[in-house]
Structures are given as structure tokens and as C-alpha cells.
N, C-alpha and C. Protein backbone atom coordinates (compact mmCIF):
# COMPACT_ATOMS: atom_id res chain seq x y z
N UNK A 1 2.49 -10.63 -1.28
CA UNK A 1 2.84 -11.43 -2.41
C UNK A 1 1.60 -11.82 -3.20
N UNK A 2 0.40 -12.10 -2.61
CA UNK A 2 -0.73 -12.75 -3.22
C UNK A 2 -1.37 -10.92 -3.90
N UNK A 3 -0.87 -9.97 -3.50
CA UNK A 3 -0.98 -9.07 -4.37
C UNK A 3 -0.69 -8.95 -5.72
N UNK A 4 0.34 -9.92 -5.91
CA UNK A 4 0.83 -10.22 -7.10
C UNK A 4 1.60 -11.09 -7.95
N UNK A 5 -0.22 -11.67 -7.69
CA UNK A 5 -0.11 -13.20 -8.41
C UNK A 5 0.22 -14.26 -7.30
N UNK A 6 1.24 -14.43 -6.69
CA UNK A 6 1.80 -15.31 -6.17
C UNK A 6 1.05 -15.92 -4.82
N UNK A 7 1.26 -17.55 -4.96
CA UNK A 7 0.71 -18.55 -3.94
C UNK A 7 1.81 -18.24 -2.75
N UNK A 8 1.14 -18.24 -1.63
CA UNK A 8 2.36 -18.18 -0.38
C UNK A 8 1.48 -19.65 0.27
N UNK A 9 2.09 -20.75 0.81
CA UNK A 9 1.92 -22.08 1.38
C UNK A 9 2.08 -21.70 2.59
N UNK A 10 1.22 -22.29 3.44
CA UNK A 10 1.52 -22.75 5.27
C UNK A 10 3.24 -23.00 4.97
N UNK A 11 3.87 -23.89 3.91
CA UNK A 11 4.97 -24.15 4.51
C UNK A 11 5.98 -22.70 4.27
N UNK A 12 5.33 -21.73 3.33
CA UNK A 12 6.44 -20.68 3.10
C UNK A 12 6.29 -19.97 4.30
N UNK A 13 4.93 -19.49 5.20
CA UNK A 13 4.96 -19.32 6.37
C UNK A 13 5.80 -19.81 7.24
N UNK A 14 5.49 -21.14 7.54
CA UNK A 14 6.45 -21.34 8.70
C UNK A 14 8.10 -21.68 8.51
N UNK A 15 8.56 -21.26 7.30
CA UNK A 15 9.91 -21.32 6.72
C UNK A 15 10.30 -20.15 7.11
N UNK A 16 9.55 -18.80 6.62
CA UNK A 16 9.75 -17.41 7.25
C UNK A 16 9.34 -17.21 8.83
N UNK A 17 8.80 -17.69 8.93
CA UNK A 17 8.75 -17.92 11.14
C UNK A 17 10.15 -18.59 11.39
N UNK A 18 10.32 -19.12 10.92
CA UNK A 18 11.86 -19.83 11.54
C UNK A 18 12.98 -19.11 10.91
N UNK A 19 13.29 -18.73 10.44
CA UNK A 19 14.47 -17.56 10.09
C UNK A 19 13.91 -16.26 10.62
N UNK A 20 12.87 -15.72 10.87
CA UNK A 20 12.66 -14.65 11.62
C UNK A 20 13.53 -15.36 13.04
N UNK A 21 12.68 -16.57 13.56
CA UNK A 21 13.49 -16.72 14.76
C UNK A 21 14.97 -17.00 14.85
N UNK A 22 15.18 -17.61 14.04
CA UNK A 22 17.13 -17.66 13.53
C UNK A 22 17.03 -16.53 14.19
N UNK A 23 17.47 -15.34 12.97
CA UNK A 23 17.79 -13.88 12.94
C UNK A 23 17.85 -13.34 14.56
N UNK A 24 16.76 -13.58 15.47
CA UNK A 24 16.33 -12.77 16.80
C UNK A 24 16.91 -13.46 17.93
N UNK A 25 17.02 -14.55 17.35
CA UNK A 25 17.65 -15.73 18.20
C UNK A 25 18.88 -15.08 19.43
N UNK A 26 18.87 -16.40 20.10
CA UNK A 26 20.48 -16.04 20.83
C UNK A 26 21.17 -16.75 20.05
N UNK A 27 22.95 -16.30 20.17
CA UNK A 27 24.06 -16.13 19.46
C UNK A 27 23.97 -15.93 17.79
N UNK A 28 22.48 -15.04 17.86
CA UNK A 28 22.29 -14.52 15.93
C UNK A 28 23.52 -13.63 15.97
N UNK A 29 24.44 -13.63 15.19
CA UNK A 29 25.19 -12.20 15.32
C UNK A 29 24.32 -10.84 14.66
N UNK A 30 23.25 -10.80 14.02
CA UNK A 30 22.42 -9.84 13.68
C UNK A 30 21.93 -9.55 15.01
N UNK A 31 21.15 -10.66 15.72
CA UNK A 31 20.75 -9.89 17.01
C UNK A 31 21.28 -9.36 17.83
N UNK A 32 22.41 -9.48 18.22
CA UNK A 32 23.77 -8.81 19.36
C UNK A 32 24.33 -7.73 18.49
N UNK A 33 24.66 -7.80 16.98
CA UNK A 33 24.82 -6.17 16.92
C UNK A 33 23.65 -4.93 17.28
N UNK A 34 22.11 -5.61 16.92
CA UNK A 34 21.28 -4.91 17.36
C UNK A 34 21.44 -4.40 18.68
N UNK A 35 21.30 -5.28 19.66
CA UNK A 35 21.16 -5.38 20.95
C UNK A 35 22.53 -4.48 21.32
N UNK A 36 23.80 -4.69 20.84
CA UNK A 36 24.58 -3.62 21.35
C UNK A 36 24.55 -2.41 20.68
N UNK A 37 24.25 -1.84 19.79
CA UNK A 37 23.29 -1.17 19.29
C UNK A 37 22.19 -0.03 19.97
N UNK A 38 22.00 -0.85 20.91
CA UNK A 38 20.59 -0.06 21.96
C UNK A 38 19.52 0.00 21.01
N UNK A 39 19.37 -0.62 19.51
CA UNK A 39 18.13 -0.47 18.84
C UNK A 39 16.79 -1.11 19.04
N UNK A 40 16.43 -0.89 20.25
CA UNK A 40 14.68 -1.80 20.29
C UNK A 40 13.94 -1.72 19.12
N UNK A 41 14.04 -0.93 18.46
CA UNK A 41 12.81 -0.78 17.18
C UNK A 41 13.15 -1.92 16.27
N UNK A 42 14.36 -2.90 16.25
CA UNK A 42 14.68 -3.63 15.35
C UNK A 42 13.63 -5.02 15.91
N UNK A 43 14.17 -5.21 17.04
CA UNK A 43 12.96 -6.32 17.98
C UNK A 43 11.12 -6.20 17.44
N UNK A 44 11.30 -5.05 17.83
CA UNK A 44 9.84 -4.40 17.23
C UNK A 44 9.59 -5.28 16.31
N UNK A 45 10.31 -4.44 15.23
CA UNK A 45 10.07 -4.92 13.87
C UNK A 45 9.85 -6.33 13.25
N UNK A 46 10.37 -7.45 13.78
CA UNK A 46 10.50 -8.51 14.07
C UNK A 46 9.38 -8.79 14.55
N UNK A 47 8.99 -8.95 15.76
CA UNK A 47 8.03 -9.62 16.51
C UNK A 47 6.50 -9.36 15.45
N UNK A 48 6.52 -7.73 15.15
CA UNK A 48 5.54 -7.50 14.30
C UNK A 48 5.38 -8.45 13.11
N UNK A 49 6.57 -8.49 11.94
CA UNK A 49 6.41 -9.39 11.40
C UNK A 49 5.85 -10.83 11.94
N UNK A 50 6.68 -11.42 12.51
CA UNK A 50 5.87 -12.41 13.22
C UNK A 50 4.71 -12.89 13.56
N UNK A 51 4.00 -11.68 14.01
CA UNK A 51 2.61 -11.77 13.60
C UNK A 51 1.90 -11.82 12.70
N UNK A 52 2.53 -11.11 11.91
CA UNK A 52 1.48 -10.85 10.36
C UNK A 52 1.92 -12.23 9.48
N UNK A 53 2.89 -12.70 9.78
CA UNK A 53 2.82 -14.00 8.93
C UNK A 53 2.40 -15.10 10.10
N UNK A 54 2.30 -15.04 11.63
CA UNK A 54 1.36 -16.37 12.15
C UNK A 54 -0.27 -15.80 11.95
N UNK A 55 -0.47 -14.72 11.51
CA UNK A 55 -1.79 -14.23 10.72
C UNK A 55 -2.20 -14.88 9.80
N UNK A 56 -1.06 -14.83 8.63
CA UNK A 56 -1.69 -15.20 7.95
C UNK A 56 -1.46 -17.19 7.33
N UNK A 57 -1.23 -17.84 8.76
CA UNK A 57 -1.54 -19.07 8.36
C UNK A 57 -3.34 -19.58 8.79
N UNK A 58 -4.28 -18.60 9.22
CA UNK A 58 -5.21 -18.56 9.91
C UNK A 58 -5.92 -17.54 8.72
């Protein structure tokens, strides 16, 4: 986002950390279709994010 133009805040961080965790959560219904699913790469994908935005409050 700061690619273009735009301010991202500690709080837009940890607003997107907490709906990442919503989403992955137990009883997410996104996460149990995954999970029945057999899709690990979706978890992946997730956790990765996760990082790159507790990255970039640091």
C-alpha cells in the first residue's frame, strides 16, 4: 500500500492480524471448508501473511 501513496497505521496492522485470525479461527466456516477441503496451502497462505504484516509493525 505505501507503494502507493498510502499510510498503513500499527492500528490497520493489528485490525488485519485479527481478521486474519477470525478467518483461520475455530468455528470460521472459511476455515472448515478449507480444512475439509484437504487444502494446507490455504493455512500456508495465512500464517505467511501473518507475518509480513507482524513485520511490518517493527
Amino acid at each position: 500500500m505505501t507503494a502507493h501513496g498510502a499510510e498503513i497505521t500499527a492500528e490497520d496492522v493489528e485490525l488485519a492480524l485479527q481478521t486474519v485470525e477470525r478467518v483461520a479461527g475455530e468455528g470460521s466456516e472459511p476455515a472448515e471448508l478449507w480444512d475439509d477441503a484437504d487444502e494446507p496451502e490455504w493455512r500456508e497462505s495465512l500464517e505467511d501473511l501473518s507475518e509480513r504484516l507482524r513485520a511490518a509493525l517493527w
